[in-house]
Protein backbone atom coordinates (compact mmCIF):
# COMPACT_ATOMS: atom_id res chain seq x y z
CA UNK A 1 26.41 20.11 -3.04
CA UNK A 2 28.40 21.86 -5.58
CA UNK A 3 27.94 23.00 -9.01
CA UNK A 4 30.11 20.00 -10.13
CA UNK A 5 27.81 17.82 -8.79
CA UNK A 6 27.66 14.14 -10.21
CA UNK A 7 24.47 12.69 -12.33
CA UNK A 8 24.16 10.05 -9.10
CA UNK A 9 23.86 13.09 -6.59
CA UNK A 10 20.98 14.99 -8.71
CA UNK A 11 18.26 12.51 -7.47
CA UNK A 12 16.58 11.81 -3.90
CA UNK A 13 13.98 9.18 -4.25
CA UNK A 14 11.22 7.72 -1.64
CA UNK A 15 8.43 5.90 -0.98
CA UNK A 16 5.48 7.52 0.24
CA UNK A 17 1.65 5.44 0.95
CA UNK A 18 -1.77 7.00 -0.58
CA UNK A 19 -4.33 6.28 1.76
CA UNK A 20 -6.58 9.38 0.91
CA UNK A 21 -7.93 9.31 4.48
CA UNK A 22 -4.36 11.23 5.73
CA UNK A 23 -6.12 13.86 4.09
CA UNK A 24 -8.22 15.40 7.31
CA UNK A 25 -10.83 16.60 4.73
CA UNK A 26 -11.06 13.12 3.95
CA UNK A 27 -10.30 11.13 7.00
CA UNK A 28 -12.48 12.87 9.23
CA UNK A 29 -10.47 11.94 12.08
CA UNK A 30 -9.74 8.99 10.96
CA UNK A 31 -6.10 9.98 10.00
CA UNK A 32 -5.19 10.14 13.92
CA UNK A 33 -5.45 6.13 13.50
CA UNK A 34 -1.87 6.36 11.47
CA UNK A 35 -0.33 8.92 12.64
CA UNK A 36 3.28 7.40 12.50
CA UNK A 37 2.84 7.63 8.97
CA UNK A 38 1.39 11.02 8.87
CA UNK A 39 4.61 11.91 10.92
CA UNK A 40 6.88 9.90 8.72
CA UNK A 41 5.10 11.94 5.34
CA UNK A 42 5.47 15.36 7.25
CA UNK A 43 9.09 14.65 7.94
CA UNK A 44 10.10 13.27 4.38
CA UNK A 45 8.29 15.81 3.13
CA UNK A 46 10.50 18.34 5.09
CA UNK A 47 13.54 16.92 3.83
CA UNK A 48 12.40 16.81 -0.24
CA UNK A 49 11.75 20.99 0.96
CA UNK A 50 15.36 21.18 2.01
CA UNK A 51 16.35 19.25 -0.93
CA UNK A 52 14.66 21.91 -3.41
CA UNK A 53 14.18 19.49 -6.29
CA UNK A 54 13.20 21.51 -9.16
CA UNK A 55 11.07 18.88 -10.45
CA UNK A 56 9.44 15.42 -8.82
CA UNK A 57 8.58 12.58 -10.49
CA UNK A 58 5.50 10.47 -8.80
CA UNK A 59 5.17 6.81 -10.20
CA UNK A 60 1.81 5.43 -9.11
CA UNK A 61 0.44 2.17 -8.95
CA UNK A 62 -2.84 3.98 -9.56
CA UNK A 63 -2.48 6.00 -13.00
CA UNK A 64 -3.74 3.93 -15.97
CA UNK A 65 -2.00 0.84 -16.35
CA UNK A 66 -0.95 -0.97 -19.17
CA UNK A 67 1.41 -4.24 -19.91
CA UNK A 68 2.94 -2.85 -23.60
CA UNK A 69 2.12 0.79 -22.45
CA UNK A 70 4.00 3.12 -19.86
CA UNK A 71 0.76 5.92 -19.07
CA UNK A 72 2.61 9.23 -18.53
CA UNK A 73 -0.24 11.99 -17.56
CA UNK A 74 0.69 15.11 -20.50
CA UNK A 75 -1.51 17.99 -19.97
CA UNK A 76 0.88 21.34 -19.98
CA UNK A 77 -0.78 21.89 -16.61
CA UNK A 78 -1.39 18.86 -14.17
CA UNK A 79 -4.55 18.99 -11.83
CA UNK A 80 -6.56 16.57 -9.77
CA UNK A 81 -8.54 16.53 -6.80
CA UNK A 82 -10.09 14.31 -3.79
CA UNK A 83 -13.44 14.82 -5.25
CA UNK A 84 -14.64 11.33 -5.27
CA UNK A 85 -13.55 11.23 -2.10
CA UNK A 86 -16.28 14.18 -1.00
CA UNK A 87 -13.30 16.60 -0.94
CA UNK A 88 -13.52 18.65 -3.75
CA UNK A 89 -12.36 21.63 -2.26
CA UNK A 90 -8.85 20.04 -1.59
CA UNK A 91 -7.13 20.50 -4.93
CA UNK A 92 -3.77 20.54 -6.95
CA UNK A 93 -2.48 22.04 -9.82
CA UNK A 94 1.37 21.65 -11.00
CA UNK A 95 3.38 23.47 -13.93
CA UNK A 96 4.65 19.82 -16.38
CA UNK A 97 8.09 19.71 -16.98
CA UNK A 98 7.47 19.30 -20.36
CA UNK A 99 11.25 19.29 -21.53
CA UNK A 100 11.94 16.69 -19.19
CA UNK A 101 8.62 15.14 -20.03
CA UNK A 102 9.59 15.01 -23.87
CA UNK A 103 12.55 13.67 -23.09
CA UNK A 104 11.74 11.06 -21.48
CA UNK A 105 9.26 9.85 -24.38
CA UNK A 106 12.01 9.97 -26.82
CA UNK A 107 14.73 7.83 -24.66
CA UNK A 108 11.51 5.16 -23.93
CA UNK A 109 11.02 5.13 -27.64
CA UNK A 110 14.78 4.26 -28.41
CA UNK A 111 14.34 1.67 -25.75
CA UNK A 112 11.38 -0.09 -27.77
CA UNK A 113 8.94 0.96 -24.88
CA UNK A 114 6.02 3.33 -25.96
CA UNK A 115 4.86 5.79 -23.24
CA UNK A 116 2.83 9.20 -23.35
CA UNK A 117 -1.20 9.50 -22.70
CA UNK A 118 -4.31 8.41 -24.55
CA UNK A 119 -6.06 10.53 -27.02
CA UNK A 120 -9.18 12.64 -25.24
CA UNK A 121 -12.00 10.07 -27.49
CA UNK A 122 -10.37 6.45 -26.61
CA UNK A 123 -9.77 8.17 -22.65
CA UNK A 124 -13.79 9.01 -22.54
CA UNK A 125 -14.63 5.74 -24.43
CA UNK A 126 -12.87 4.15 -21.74
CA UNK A 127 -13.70 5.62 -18.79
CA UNK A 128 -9.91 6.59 -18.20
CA UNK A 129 -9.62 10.15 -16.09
CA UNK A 130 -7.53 12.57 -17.23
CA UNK A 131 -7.16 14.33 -13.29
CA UNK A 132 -4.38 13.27 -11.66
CA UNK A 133 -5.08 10.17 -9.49
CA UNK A 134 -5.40 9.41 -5.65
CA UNK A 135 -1.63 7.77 -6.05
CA UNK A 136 0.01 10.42 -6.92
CA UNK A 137 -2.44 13.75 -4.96
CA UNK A 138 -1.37 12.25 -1.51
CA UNK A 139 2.53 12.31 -2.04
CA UNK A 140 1.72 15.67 -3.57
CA UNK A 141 -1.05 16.87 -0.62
CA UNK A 142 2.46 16.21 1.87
CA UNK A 143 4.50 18.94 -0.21
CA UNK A 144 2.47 21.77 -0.76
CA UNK A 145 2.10 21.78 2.98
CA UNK A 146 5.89 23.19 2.71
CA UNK A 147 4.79 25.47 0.08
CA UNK A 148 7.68 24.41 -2.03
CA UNK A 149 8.32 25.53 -5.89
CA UNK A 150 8.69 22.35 -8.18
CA UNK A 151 7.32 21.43 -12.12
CA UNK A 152 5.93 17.93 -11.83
CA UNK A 153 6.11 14.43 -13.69
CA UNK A 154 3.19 11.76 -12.98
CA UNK A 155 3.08 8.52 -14.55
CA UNK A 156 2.15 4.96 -13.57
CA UNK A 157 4.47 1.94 -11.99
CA UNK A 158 3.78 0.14 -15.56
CA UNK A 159 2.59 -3.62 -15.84
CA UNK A 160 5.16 -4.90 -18.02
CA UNK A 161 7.95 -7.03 -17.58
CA UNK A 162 10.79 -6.65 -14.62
CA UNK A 163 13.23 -5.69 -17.31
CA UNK A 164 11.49 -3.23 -19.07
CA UNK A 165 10.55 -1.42 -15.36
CA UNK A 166 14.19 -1.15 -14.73
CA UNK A 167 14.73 0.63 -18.44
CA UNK A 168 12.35 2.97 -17.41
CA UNK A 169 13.45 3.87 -14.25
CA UNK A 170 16.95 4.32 -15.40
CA UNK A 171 15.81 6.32 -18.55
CA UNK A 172 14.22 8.55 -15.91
CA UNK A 173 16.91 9.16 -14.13
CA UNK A 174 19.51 9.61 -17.38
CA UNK A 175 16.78 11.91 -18.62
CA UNK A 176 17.07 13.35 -15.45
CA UNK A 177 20.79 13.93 -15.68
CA UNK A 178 21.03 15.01 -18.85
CA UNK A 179 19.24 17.92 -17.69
CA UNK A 180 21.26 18.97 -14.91
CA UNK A 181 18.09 19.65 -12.59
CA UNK A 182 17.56 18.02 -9.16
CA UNK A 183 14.87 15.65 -9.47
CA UNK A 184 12.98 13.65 -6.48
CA UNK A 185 11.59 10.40 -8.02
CA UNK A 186 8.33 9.80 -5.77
CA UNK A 187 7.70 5.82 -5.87
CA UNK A 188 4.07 6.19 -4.68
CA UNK A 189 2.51 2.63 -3.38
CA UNK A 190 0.72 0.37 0.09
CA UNK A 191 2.73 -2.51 0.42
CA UNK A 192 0.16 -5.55 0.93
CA UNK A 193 -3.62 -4.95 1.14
CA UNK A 194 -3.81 -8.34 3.51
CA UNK A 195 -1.61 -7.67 6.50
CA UNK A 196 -3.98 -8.99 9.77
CA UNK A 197 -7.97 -9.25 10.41
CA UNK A 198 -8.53 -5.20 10.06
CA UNK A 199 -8.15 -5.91 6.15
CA UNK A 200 -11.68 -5.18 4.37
CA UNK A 201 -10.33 -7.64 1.61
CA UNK A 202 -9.59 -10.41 4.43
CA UNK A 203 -5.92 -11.99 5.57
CA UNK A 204 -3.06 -13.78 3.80
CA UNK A 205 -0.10 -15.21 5.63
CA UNK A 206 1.97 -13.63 2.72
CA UNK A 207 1.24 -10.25 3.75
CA UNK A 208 3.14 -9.30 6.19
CA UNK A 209 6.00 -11.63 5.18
CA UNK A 210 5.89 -9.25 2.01
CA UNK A 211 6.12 -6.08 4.39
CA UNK A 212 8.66 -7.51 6.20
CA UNK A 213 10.71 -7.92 3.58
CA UNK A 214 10.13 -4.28 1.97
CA UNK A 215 10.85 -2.66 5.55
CA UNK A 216 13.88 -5.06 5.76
CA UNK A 217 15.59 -3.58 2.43
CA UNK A 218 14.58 -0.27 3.88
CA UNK A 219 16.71 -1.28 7.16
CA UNK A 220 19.72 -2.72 5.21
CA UNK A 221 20.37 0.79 3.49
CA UNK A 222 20.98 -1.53 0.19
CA UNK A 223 17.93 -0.41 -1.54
CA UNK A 224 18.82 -3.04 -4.68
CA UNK A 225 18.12 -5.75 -2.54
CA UNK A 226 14.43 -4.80 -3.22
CA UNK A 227 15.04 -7.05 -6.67
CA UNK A 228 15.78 -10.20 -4.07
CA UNK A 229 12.56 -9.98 -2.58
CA UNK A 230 10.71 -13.82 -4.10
CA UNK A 231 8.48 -12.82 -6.51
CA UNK A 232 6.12 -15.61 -5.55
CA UNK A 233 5.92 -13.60 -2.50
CA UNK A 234 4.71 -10.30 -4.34
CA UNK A 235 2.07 -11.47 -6.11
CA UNK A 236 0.37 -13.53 -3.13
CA UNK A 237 0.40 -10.10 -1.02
CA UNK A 238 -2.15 -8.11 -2.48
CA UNK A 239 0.65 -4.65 -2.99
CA UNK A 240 0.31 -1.93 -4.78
CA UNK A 241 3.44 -0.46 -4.72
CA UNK A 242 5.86 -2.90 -5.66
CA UNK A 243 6.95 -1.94 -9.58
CA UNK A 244 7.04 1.00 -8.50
CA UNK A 245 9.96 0.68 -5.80
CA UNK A 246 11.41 -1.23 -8.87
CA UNK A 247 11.61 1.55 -11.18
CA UNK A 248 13.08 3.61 -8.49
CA UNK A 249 15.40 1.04 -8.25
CA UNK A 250 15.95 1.36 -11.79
CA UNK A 251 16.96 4.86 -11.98
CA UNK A 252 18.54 4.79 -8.22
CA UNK A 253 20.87 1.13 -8.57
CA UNK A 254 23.55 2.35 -6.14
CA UNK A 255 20.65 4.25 -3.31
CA UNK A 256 21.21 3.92 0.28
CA UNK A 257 17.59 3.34 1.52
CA UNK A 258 16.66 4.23 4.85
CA UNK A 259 13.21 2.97 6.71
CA UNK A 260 11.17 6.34 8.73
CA UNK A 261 8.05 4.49 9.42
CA UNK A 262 6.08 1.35 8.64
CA UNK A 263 2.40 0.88 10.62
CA UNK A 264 -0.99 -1.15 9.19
CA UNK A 265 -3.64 0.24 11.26
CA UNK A 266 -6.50 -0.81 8.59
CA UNK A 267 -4.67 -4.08 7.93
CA UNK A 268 -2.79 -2.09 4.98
CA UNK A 269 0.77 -2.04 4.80
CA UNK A 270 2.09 2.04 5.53
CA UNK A 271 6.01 2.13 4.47
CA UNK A 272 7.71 5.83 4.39
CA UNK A 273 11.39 5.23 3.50
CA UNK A 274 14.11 7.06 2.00
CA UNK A 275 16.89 6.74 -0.58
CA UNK A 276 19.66 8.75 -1.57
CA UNK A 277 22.53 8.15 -3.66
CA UNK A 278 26.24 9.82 -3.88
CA UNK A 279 27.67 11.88 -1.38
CA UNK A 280 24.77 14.01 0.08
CA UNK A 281 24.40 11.76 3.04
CA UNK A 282 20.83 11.40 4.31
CA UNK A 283 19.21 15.10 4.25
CA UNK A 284 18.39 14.73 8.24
């Protein structure tokens, strides 16, 4: 990549799954039941390391969500651990890009959509935590096993309309450009929660259609098509991770996508894919 790089070849983007049991502290052994996706994480993860983004962006389905709202976590220093999970002593803490952060906030306000945090009394009043959730500590658990140097972004996949998650995702990535960094966009997200009979929360025949269809767009390498996927479909799967492949779609409209993995050992959907856009090919 040279210095005259384009604003389409400063971003890598990905999806990456969050079940906190890939976490050994966590999974007890239990992680050796999906190990392709381990493998798939460890690899992608390898690749982002090679990439050297100098800041990530990690959209999860699991940060506070609201439908007129896009949550953006905005401490100066980001931190979370897998505490409720009865791993306290596996913990993060990340350097905010605040410029990029600020940024961000002020494009989203031209745009008519209001973003940042909640104050500190309606958080508490609410229950809301301010630590960095489970969505975005797995995709982050993957890269500091490569020990590499990045300032981070969390925020969640948003509840309102199509539209308005497109705006956002290509505000990200404009915000992105405009600062000349490399930036990997992390679309954190399980694809349906109802795949076959190991589901806790039971079976729908729409479940694995809907994976099919994710790992399809995956295969094609025209990571768009994830817009074509019937929305009917979506919201009889039980996902989690659907708005936010569509903001990466947002600020990634021309990304070749690229499938690494896809397993449901616990009856929950496990997609690792890639996507990359310009002329960096695909980081193997």
């Amino acid at each position: 990549m040279t210095a005259q790089s384009s604003e389409k070849e400063t971003l890598f983007g990905c999806l990456m799954p969050h079940p906190p049991l890939l976490v050994p502290q966590v999974g007890h052994g239990r992680e050796h039941e999906a190990e392709s996706t381990d493998a798939a994480c460890r690899m992608l993860a390898s690749r982002i390391a090679q990439w050297k983004p100098d800041t990530v962006i990690v959209i999860s389905p699991h940060a506070h969500l609201f439908s007129d709202y896009l949550f953006m976590y905005d401490k100066p220093v980001l931190t979370g651990s897998f505490a409720r999970f009865d791993a306290s002593d596996v913990s993060f803490s990340f350097e905010q890009d605040s410029d990029l952060h600020g940024s961000i906030r002020e494009c989203l306000a031209r745009e008519g959509i209001q973003s940042g945090s909640t104050e500190g009394t309606r958080m508490a009043r609410y229950g809301l935590d301010a630590e960095l959730d489970h969505g975005v500590l797995i995709p982050l658990y993957y890269l500091s096993l490569k020990h590499i140097p990045f300032k981070l972004i969390a925020l969640s996949q948003s509840a309102m309309d199509t539209a308005r998650i497109l705006s956002s995702g290509r505000i990200l990535a404009s915000c992105a450009a405009d600062t000349g960094k490399r930036v990997c966009i992390i679309a954190s997200g399980d694809l349906s929660h109802k795949v076959n009979t190991h589901s806790p929360y039971g079976l729908s025949p729409e479940g694995a259609r809907f994976d099919e269809a994710v790992c399809r767009v995956f295969r094609s390498g025209r990571f768009s098509s994830i817009l074509e996927i019937d929305s009917r479909l979506v919201e009889k799967s039980a996902e989690c991770g659907y708005r936010s492949l569509v903001m990466l779609a947002g600020a990634m409209p021309h990304g070749r996508s690229e499938l690494l993995s896809y397993e449901s050992p616990f009856g929950i959907g496990y997609c690792v894919g890639a996507v990359v856009q310009g002329s960096e090919g695909d980081l193997k």
